[in-house]
PDB file of N, CA and C in Angstrom:
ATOM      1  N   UNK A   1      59.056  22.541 -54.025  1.00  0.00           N
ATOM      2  CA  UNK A   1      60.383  22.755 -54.577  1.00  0.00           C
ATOM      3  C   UNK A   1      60.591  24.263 -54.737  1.00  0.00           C
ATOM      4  N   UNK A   2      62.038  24.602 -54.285  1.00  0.00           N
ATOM      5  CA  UNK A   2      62.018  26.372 -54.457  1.00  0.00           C
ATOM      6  C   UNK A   2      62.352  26.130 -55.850  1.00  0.00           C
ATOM      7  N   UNK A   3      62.212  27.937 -56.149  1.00  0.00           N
ATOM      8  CA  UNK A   3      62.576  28.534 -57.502  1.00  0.00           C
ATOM      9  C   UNK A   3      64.177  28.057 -58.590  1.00  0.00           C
ATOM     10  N   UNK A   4      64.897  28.342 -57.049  1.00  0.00           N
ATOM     11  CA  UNK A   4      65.894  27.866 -57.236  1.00  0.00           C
ATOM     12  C   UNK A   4      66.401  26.343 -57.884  1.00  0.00           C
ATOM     13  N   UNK A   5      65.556  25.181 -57.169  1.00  0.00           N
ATOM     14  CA  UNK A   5      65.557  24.002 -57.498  1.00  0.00           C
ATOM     15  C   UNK A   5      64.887  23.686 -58.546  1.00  0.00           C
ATOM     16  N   UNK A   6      64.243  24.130 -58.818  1.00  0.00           N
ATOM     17  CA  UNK A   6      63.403  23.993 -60.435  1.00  0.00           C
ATOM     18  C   UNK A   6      64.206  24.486 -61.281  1.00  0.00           C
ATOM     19  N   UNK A   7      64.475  25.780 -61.136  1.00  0.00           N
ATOM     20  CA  UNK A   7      65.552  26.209 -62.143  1.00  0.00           C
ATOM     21  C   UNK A   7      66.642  25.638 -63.084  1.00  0.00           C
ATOM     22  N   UNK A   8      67.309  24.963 -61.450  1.00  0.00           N
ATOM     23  CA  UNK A   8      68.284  23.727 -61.798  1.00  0.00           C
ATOM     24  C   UNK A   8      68.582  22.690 -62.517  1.00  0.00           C
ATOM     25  N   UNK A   9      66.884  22.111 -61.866  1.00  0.00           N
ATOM     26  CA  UNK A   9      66.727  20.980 -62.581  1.00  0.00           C
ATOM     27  C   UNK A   9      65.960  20.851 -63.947  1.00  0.00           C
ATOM     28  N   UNK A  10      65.439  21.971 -64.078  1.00  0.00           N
ATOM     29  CA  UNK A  10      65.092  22.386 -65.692  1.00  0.00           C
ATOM     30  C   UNK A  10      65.921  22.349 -66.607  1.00  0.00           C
ATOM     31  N   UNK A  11      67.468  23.292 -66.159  1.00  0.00           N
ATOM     32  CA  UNK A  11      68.010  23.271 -66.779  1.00  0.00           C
ATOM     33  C   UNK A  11      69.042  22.251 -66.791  1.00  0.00           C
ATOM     34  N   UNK A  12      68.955  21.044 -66.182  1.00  0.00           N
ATOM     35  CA  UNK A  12      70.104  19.849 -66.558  1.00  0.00           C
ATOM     36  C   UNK A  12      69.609  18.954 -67.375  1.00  0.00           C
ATOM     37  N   UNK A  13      68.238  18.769 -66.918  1.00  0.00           N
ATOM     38  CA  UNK A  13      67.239  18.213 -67.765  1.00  0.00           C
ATOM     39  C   UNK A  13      67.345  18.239 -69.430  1.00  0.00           C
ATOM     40  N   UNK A  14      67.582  19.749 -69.658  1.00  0.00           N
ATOM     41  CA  UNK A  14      67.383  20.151 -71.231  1.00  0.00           C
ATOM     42  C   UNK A  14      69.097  19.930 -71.527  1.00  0.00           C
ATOM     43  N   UNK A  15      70.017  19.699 -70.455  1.00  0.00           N
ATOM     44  CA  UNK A  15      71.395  19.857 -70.648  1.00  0.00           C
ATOM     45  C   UNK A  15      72.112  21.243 -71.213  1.00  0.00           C
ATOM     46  N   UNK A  16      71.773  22.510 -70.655  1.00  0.00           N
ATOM     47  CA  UNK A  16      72.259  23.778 -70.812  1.00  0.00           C
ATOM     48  C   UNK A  16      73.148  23.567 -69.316  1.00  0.00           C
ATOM     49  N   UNK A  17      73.820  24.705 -69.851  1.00  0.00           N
ATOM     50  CA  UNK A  17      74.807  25.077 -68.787  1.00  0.00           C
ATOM     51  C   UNK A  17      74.416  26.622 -68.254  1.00  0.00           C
ATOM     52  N   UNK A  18      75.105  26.984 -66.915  1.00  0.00           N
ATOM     53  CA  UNK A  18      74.678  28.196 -66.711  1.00  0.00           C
ATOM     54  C   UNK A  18      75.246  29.365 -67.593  1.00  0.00           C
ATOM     55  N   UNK A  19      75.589  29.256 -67.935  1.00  0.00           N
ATOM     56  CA  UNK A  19      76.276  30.445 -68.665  1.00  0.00           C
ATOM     57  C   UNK A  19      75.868  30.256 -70.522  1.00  0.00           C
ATOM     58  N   UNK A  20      75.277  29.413 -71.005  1.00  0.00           N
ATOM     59  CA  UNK A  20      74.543  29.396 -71.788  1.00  0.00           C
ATOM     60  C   UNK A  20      72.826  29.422 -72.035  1.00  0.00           C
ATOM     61  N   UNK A  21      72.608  28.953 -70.289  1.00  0.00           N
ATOM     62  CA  UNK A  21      70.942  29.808 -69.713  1.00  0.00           C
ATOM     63  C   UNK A  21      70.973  31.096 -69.929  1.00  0.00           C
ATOM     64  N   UNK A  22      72.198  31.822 -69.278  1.00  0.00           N
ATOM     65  CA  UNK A  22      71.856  32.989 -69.349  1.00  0.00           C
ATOM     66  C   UNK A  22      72.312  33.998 -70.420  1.00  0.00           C
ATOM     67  N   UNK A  23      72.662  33.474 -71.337  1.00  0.00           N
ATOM     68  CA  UNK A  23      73.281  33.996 -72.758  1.00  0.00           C
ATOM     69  C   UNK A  23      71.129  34.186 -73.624  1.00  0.00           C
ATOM     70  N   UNK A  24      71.131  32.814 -72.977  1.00  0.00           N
ATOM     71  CA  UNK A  24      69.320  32.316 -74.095  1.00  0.00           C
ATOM     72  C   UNK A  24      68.262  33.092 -73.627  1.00  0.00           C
ATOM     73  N   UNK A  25      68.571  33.301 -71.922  1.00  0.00           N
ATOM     74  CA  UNK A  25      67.421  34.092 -71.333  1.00  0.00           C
ATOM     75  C   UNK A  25      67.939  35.723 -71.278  1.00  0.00           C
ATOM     76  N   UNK A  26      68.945  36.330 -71.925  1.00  0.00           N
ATOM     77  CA  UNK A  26      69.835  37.459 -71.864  1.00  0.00           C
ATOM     78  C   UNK A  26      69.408  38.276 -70.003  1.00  0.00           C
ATOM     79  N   UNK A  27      69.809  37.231 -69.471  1.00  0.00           N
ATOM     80  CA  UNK A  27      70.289  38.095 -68.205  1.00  0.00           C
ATOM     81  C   UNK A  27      71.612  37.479 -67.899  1.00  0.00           C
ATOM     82  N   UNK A  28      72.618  37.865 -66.808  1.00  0.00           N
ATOM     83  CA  UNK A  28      73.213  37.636 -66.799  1.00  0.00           C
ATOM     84  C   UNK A  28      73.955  36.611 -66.060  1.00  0.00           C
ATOM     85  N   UNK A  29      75.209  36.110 -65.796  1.00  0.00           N
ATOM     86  CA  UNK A  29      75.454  34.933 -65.341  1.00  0.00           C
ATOM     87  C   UNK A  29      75.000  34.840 -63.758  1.00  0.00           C
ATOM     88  N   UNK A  30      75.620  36.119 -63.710  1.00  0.00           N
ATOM     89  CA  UNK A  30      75.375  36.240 -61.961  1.00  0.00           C
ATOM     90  C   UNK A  30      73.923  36.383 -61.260  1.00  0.00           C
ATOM     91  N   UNK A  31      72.808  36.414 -62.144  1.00  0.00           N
ATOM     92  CA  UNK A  31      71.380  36.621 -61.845  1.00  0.00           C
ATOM     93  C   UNK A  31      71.080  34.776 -61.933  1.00  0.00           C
ATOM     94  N   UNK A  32      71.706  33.776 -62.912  1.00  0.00           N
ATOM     95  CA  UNK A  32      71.293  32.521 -63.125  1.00  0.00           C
ATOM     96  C   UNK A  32      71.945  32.355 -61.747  1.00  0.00           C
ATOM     97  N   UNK A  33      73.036  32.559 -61.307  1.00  0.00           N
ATOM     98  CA  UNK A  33      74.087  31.738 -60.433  1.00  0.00           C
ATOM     99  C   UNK A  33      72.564  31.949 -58.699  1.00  0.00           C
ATOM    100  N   UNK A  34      72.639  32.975 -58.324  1.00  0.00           N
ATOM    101  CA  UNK A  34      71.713  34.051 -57.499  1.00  0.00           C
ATOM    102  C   UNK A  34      70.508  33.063 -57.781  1.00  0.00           C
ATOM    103  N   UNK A  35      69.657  32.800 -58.520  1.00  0.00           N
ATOM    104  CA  UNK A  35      68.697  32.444 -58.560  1.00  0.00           C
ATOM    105  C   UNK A  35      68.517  31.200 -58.126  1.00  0.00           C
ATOM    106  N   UNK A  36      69.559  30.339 -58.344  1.00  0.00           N
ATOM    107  CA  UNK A  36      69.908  28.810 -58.447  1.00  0.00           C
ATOM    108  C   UNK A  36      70.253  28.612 -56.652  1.00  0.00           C
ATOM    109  N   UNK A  37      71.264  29.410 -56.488  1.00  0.00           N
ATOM    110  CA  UNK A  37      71.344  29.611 -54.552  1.00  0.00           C
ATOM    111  C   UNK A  37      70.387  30.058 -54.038  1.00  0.00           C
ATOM    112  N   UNK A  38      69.058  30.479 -54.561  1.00  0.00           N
ATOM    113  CA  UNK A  38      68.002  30.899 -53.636  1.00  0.00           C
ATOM    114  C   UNK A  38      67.722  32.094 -52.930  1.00  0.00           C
ATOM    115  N   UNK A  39      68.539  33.024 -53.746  1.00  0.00           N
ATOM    116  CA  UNK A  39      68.324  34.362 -53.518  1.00  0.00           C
ATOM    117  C   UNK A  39      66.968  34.522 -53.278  1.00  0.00           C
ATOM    118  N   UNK A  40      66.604  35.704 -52.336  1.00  0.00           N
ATOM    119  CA  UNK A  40      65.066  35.555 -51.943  1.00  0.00           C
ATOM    120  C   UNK A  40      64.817  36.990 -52.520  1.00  0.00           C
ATOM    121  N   UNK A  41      65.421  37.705 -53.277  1.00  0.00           N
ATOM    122  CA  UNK A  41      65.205  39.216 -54.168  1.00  0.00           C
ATOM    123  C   UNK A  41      65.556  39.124 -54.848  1.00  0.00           C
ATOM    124  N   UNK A  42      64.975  38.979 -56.146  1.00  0.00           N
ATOM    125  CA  UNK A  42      64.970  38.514 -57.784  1.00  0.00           C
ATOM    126  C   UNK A  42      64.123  39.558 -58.431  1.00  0.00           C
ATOM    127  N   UNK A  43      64.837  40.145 -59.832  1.00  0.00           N
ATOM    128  CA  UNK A  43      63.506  41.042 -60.381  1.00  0.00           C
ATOM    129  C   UNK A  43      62.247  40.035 -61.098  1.00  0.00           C
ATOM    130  N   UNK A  44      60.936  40.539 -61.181  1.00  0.00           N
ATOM    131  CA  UNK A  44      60.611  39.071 -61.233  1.00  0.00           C
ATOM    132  C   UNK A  44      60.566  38.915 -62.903  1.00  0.00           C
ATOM    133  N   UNK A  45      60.741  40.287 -64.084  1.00  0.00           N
ATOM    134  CA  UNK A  45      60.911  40.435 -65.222  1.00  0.00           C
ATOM    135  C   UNK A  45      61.933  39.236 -65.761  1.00  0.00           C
ATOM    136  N   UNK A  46      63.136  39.457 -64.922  1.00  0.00           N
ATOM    137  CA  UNK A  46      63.947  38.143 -64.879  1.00  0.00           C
ATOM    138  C   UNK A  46      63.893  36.843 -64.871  1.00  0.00           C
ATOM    139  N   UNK A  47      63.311  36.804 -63.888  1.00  0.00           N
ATOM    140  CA  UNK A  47      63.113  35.340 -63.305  1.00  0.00           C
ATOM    141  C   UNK A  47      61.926  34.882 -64.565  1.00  0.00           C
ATOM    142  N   UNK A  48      61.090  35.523 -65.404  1.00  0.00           N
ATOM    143  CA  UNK A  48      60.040  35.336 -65.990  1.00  0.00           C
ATOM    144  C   UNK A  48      60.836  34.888 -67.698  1.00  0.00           C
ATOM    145  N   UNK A  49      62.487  35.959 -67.728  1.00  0.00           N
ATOM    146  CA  UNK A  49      62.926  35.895 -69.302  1.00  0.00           C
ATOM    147  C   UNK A  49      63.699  33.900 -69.131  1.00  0.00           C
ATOM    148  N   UNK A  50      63.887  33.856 -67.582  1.00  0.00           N
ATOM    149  CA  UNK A  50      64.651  32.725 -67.838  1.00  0.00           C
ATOM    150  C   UNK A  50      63.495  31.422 -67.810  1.00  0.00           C
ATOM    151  N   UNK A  51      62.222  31.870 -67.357  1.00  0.00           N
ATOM    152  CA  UNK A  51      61.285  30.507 -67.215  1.00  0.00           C
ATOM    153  C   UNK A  51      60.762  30.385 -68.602  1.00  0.00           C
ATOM    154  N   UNK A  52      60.231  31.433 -69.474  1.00  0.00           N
ATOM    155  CA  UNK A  52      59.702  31.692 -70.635  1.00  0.00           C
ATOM    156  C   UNK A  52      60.395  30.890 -71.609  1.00  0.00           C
ATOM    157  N   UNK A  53      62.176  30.222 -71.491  1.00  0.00           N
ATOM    158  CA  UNK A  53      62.548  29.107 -72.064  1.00  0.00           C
ATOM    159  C   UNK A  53      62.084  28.147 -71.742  1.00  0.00           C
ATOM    160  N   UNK A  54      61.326  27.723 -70.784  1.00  0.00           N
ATOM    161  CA  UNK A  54      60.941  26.601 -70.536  1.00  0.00           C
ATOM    162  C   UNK A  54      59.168  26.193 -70.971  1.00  0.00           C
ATOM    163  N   UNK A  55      58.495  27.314 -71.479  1.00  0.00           N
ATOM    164  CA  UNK A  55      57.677  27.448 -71.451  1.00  0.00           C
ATOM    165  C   UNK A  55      56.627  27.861 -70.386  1.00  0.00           C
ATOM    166  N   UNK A  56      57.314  28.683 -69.623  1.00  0.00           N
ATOM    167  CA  UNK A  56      56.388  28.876 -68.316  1.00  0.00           C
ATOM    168  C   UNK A  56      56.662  30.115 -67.439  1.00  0.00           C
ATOM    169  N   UNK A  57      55.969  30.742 -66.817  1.00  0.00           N
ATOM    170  CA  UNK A  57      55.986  31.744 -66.172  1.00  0.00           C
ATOM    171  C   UNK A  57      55.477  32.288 -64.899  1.00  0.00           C
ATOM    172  N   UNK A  58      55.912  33.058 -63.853  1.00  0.00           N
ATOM    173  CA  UNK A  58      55.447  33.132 -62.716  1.00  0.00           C
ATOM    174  C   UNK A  58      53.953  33.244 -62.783  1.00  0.00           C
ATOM    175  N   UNK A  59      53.602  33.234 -61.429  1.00  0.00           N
ATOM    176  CA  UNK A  59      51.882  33.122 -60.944  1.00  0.00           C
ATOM    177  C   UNK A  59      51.336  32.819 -60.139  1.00  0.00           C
ATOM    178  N   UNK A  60      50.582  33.638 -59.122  1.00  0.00           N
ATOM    179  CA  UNK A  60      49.994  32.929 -58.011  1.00  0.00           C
ATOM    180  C   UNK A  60      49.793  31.644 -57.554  1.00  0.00           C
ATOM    181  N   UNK A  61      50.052  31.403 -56.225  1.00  0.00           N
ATOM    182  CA  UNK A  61      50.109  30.108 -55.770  1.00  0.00           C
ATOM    183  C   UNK A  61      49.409  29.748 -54.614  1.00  0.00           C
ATOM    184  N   UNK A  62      48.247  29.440 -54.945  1.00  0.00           N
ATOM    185  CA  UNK A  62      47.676  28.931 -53.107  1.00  0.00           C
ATOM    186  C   UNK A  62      48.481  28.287 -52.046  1.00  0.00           C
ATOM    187  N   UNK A  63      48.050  28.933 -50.857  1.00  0.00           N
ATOM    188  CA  UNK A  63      49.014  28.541 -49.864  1.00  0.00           C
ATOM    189  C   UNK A  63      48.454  28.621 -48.303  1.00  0.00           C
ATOM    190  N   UNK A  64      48.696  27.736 -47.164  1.00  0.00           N
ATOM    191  CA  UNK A  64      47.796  27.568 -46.035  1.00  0.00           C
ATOM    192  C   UNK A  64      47.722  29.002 -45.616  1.00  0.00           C
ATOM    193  N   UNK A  65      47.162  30.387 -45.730  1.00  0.00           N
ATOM    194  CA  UNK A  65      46.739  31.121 -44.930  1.00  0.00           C
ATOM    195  C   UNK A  65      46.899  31.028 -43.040  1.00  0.00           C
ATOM    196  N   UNK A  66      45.984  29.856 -42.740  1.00  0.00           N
ATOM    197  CA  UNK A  66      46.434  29.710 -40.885  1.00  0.00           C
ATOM    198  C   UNK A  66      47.967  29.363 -40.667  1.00  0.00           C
ATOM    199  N   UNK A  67      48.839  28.718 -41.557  1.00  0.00           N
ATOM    200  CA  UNK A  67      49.533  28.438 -41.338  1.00  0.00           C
ATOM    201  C   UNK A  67      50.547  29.176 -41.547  1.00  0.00           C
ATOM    202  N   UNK A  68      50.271  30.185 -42.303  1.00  0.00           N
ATOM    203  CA  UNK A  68      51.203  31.470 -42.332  1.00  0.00           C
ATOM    204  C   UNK A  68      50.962  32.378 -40.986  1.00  0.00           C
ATOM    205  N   UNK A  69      49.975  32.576 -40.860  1.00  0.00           N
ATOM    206  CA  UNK A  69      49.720  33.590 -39.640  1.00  0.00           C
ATOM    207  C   UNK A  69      50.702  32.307 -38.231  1.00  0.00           C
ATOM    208  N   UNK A  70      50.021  31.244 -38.408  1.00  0.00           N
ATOM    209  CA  UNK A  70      50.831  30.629 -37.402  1.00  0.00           C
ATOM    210  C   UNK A  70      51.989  30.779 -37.159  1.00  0.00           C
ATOM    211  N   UNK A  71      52.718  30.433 -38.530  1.00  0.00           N
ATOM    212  CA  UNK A  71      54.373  30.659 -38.205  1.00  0.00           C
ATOM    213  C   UNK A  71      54.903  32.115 -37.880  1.00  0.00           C
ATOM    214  N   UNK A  72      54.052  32.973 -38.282  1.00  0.00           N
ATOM    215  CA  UNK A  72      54.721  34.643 -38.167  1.00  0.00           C
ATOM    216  C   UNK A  72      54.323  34.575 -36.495  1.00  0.00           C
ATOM    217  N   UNK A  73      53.268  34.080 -35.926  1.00  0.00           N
ATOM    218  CA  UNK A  73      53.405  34.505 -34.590  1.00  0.00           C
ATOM    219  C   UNK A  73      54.440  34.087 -33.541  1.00  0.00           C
ATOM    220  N   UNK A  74      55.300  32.524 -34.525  1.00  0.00           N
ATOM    221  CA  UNK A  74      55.837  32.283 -33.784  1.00  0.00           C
ATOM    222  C   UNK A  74      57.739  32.485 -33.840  1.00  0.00           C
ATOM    223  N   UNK A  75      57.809  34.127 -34.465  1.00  0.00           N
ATOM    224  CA  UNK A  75      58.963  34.218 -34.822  1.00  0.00           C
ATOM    225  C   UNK A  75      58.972  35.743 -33.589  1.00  0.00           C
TER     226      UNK A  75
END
């Protein structure tokens, strides 16, 4: 699931709205809106004030190595 989709569904879950996410996480509307569409350049200070409501925060993620090199060769 992207960043974006978690985001989302975190926040319907708890029943906030966007513009009261981003009042709680003090960034602003247009960084919740951006984040939620999958912007792929996010500060990650940000992205960390709006997960930290949820109890949680960025962090390394294992991921197939061959299968990264695979796909870059084939772009």
């Amino acid at each position: 699931m992207s960043l974006g989709k978690y985001i989302k569904a975190k926040r319907k879950l708890h029943k906030i709205t966007q513009p009261e996410l981003a009042i709680k996480a003090g960034v602003g509307l247009r960084f919740i809106r951006d984040m939620e569409q999958g912007k792929t350049t996010l500060r990650m200070d940000k992205v960390n004030d709006v997960l930290r409501l949820f109890g949680e925060m960025l962090g390394p993620v294992s991921i197939d190595r061959e299968k990264l090199i695979e796909d870059a060769t084939k772009r």
